[in-house]
N, C-alpha and C. Protein backbone atom coordinates (compact mmCIF):
# COMPACT_ATOMS: atom_id res chain seq x y z
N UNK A 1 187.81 232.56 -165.01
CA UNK A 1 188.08 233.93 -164.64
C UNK A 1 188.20 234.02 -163.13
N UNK A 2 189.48 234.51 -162.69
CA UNK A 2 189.86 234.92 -161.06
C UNK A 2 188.99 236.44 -160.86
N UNK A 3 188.70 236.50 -159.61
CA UNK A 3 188.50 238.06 -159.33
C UNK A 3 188.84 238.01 -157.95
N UNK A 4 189.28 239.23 -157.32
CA UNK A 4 190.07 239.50 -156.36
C UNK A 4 190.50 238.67 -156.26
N UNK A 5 191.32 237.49 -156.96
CA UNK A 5 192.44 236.86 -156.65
C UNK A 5 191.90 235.40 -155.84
N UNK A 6 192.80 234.32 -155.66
CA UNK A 6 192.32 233.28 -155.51
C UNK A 6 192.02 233.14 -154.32
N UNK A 7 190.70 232.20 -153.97
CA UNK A 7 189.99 231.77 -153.11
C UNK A 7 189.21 230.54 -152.49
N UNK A 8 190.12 229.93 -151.69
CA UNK A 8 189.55 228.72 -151.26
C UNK A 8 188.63 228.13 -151.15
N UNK A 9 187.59 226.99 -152.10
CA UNK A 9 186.42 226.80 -151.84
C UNK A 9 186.65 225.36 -150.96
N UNK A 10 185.06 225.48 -150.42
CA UNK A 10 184.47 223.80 -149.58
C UNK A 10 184.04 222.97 -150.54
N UNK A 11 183.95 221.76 -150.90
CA UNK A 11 182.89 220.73 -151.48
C UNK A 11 181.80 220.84 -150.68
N UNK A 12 180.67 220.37 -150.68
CA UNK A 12 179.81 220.25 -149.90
C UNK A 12 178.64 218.92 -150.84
N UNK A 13 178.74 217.60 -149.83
CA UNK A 13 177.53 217.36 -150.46
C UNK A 13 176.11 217.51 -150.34
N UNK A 14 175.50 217.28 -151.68
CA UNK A 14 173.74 217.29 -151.63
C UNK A 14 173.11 216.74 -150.76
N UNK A 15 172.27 216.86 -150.08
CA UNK A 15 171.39 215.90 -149.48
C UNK A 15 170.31 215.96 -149.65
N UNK A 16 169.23 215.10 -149.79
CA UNK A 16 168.09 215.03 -150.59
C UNK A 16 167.37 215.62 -149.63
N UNK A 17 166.27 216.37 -149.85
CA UNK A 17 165.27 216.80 -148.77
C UNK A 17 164.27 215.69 -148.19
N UNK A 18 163.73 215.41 -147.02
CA UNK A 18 163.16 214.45 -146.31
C UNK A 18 162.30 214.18 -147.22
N UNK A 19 161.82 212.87 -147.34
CA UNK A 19 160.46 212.79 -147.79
C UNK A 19 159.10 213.15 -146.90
N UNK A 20 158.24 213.90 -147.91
CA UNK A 20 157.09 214.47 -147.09
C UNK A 20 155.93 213.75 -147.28
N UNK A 21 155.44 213.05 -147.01
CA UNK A 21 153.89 212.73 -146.73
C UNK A 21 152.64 213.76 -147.21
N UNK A 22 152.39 213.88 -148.54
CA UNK A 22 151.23 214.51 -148.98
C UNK A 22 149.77 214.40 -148.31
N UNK A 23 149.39 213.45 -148.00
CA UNK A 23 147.93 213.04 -147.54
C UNK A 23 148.27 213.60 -145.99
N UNK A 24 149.38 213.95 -145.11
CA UNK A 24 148.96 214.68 -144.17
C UNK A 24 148.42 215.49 -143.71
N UNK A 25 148.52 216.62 -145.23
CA UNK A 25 147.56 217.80 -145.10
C UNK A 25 146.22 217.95 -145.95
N UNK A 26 145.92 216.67 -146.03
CA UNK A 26 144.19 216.50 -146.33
C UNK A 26 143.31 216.85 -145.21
N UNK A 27 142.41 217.25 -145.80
CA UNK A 27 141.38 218.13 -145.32
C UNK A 27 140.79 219.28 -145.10
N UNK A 28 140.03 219.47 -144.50
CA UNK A 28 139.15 220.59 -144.78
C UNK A 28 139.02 221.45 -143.64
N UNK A 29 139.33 222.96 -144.12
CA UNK A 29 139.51 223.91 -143.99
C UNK A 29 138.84 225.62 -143.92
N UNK A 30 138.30 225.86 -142.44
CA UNK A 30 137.50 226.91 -143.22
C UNK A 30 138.23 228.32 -142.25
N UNK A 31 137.63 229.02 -142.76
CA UNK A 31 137.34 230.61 -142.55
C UNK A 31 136.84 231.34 -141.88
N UNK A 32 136.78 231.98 -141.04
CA UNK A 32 135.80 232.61 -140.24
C UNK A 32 135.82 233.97 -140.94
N UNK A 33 136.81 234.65 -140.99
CA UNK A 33 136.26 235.81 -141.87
C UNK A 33 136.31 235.52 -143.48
N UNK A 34 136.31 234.81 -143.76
CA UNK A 34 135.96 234.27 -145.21
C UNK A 34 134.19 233.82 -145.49
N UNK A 35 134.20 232.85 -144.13
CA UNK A 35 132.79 232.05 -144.32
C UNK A 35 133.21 231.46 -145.19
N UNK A 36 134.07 230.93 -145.65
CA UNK A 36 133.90 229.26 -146.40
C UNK A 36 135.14 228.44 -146.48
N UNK A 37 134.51 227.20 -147.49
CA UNK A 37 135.75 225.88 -146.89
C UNK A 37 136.87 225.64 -148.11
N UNK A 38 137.89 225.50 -147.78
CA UNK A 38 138.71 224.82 -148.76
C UNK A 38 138.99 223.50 -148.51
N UNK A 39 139.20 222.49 -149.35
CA UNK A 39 139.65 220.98 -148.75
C UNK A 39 140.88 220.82 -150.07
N UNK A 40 141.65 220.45 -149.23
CA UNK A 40 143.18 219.78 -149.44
C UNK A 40 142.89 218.22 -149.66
N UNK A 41 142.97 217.76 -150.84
CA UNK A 41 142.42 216.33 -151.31
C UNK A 41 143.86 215.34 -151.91
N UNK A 42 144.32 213.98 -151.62
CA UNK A 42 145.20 213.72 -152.08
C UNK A 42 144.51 213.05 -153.55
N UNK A 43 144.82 213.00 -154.95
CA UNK A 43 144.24 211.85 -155.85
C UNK A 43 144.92 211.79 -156.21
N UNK A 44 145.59 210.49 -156.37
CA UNK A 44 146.09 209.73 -157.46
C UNK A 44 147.13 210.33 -156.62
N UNK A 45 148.69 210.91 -157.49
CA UNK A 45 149.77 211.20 -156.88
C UNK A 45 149.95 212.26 -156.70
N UNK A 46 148.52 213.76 -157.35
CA UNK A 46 149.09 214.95 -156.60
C UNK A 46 147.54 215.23 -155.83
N UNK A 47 148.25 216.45 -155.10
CA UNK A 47 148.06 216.80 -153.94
C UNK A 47 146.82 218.12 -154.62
N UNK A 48 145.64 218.28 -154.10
CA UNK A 48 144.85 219.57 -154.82
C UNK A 48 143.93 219.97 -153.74
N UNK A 49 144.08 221.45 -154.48
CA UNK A 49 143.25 222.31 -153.44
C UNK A 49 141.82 222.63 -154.14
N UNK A 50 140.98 222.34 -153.49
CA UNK A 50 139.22 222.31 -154.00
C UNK A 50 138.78 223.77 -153.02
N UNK A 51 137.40 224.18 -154.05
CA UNK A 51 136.80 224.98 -153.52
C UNK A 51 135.33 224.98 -154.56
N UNK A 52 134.41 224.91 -153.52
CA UNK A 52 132.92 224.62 -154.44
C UNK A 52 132.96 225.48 -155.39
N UNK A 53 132.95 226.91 -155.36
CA UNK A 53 133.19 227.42 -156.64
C UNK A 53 134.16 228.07 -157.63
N UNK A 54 135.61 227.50 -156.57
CA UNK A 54 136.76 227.54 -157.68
C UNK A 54 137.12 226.76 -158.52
N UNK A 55 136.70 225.60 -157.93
CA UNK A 55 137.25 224.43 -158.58
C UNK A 55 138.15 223.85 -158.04
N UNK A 56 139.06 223.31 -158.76
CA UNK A 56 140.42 222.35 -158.09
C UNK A 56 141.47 222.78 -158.75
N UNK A 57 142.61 222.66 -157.74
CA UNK A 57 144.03 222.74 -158.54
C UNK A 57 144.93 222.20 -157.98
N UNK A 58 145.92 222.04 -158.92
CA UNK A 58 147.24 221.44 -158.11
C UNK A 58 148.01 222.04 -157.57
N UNK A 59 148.47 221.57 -156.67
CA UNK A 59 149.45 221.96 -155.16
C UNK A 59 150.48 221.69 -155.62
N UNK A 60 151.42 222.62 -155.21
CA UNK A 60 152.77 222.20 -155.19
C UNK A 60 153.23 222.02 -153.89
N UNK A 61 153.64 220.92 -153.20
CA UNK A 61 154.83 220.81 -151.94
C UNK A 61 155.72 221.80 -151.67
N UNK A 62 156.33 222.93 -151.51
CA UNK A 62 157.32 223.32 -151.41
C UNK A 62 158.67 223.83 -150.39
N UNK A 63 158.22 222.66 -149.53
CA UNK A 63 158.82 222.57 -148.24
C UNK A 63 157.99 221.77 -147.09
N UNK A 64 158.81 221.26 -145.94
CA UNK A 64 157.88 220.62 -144.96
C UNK A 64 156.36 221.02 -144.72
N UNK A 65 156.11 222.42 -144.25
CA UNK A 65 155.08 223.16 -143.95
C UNK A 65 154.68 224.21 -145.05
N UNK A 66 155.10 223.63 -146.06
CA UNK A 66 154.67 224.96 -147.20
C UNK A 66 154.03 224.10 -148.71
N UNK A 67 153.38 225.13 -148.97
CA UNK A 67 152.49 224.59 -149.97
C UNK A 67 152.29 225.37 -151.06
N UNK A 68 152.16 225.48 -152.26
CA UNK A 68 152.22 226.62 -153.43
C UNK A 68 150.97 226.35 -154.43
N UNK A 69 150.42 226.96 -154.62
CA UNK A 69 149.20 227.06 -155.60
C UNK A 69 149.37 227.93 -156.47
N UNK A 70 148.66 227.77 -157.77
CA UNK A 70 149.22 228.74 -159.03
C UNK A 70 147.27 229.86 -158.79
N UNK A 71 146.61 230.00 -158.07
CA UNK A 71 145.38 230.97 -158.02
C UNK A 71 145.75 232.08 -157.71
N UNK A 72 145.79 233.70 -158.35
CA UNK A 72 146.15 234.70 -157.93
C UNK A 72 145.58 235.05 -156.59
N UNK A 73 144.54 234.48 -156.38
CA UNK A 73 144.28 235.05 -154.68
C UNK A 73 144.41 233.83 -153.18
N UNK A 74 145.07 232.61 -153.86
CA UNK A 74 145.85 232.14 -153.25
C UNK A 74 147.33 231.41 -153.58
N UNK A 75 148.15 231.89 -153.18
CA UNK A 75 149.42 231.58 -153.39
C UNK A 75 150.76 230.53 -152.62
N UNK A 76 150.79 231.36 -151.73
CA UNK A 76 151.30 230.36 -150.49
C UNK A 76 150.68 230.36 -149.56
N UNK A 77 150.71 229.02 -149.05
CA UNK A 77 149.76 228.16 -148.27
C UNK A 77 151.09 227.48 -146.76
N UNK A 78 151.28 228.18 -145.68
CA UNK A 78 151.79 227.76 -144.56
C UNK A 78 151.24 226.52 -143.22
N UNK A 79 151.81 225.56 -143.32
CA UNK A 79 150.86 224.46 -142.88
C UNK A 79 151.00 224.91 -140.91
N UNK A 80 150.24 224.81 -140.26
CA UNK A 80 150.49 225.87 -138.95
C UNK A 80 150.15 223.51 -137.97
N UNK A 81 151.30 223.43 -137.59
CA UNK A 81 150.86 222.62 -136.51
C UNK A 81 150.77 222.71 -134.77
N UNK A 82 149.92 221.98 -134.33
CA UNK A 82 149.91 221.75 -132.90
C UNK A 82 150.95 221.61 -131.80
N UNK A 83 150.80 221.26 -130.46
CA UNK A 83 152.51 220.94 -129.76
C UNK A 83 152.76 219.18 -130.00
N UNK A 84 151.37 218.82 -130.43
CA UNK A 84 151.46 217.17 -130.84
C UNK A 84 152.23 217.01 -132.18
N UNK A 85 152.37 217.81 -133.21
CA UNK A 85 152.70 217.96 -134.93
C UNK A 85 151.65 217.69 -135.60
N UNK A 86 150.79 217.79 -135.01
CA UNK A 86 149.40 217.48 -136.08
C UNK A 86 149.31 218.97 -136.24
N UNK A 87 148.60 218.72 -138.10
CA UNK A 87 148.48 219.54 -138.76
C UNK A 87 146.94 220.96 -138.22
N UNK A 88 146.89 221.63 -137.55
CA UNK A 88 145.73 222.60 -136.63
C UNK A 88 145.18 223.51 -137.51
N UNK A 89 145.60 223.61 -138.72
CA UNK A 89 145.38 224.76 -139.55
C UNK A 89 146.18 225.52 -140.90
N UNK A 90 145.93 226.06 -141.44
CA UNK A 90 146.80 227.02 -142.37
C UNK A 90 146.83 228.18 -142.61
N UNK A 91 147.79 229.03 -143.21
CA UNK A 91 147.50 230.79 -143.46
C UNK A 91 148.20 230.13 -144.63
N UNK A 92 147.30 231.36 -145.04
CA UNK A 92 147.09 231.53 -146.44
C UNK A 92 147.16 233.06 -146.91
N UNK A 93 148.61 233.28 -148.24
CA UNK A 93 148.97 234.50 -148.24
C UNK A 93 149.11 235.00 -150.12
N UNK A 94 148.99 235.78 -150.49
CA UNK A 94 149.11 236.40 -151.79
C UNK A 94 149.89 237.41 -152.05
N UNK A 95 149.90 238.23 -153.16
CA UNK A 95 150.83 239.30 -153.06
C UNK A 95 149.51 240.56 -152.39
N UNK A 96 148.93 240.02 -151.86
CA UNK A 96 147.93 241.37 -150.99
C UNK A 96 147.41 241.27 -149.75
N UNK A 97 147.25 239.54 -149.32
CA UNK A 97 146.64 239.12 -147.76
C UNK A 97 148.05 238.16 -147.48
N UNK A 98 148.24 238.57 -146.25
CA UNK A 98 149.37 237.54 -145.47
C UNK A 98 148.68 236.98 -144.45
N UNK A 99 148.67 236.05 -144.10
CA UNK A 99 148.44 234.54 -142.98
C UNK A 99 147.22 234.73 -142.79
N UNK A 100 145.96 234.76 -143.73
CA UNK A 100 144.83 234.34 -143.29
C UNK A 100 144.53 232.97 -142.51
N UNK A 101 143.80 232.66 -141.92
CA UNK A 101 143.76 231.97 -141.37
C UNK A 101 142.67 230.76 -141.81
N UNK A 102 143.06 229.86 -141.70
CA UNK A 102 142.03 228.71 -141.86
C UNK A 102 142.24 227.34 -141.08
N UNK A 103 141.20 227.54 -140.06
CA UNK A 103 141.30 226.07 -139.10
C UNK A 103 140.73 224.88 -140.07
N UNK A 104 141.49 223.79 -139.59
CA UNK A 104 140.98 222.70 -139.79
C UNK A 104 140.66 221.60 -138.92
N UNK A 105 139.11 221.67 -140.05
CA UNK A 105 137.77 220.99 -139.47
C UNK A 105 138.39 219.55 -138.90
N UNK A 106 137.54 218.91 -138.23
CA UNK A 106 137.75 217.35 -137.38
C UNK A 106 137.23 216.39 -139.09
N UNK A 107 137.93 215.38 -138.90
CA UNK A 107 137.27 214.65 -139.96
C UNK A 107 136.01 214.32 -139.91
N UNK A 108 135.03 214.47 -139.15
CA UNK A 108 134.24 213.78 -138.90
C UNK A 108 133.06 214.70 -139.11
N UNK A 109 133.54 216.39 -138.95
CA UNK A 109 132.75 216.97 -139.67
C UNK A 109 131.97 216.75 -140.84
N UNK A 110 130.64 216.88 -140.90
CA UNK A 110 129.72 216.95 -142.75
C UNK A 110 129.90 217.89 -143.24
N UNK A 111 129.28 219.19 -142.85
CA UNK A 111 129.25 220.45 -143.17
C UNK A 111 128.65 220.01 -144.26
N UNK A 112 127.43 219.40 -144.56
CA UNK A 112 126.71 219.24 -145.48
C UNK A 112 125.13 219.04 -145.45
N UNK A 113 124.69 219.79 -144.11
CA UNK A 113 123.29 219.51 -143.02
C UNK A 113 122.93 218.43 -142.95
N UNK A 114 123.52 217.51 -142.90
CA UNK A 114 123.09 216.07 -142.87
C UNK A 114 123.20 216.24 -140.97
C-alpha cells in the first residue's frame, strides 16, 4: 500500500550495541535520605540488585548507563559517573521518585561494625 504517493527510502545497516561490562556496576550503594544500602552483585551471568530486606532481583542492562529492575518502587536505575568514568553513584527513579540518589561506597567499606 502507497500513501501520499511514492517515497524514497535509505537502507541502513544494524549495528550491534557495544558490549557492556556487567561487573562494572557492582557494588554498594547507599542513601542518605533513605538510610540504607543497596548492592549491585554480578552471579553467575546476571547482574542483581540486593537489599537486606527486599531481597534480590534481576537487573536488566538497558543501555550503557542504564539499568531496569522489575520492583514497583524501583524501576530505572541511571548509572551517574566521575570525570575519570568510574562509576560515583546512581539515581534511582519510579513512576513517583525521579533521581534519588545513591553514592557508592569504596570497596573497602564493611558497613558491618566490624
Amino acid at each position: 500500500m502507497k500513501q501520499n504517493g511514492n517515497h524514497p527510502g535509505t537502507r541502513v545497516n544494524t549495528q550491534e550495541a557495544p558490549a557492556i561490562d556487567p561487573a562494572q556496576f557492582a557494588g554498594r550503594y547507599y542513601s542518605p535520605e533513605l538510610e540504607t544500602i543497596y548492592t549491585i552483585a554480578k552471579k553467575g551471568d546476571a547482574l542483581k540488585l540486593v537489599h537486606v530486606h527486599h531481597g534480590e532481583v534481576d537487573l536488566t542492562v538497558a543501555g550503557k548507563d542504564k539499568l531496569n529492575a522489575p520492583w514497583w518502587f524501583i524501576q530505572n536505575i541511571e548509572v551517574v559517573r566521575n570525570a575519570a568514568g568510574a562509576v560515583s553513584g546512581i539515581k534511582v527513579s519510579n513512576g513517583r521518585v525521579m533521581n534519588l540518589w545513591f553514592t557508592k561506597l569504596p570497596d573497602d567499606f564493611a558497613g558491618n561494625g566490624k
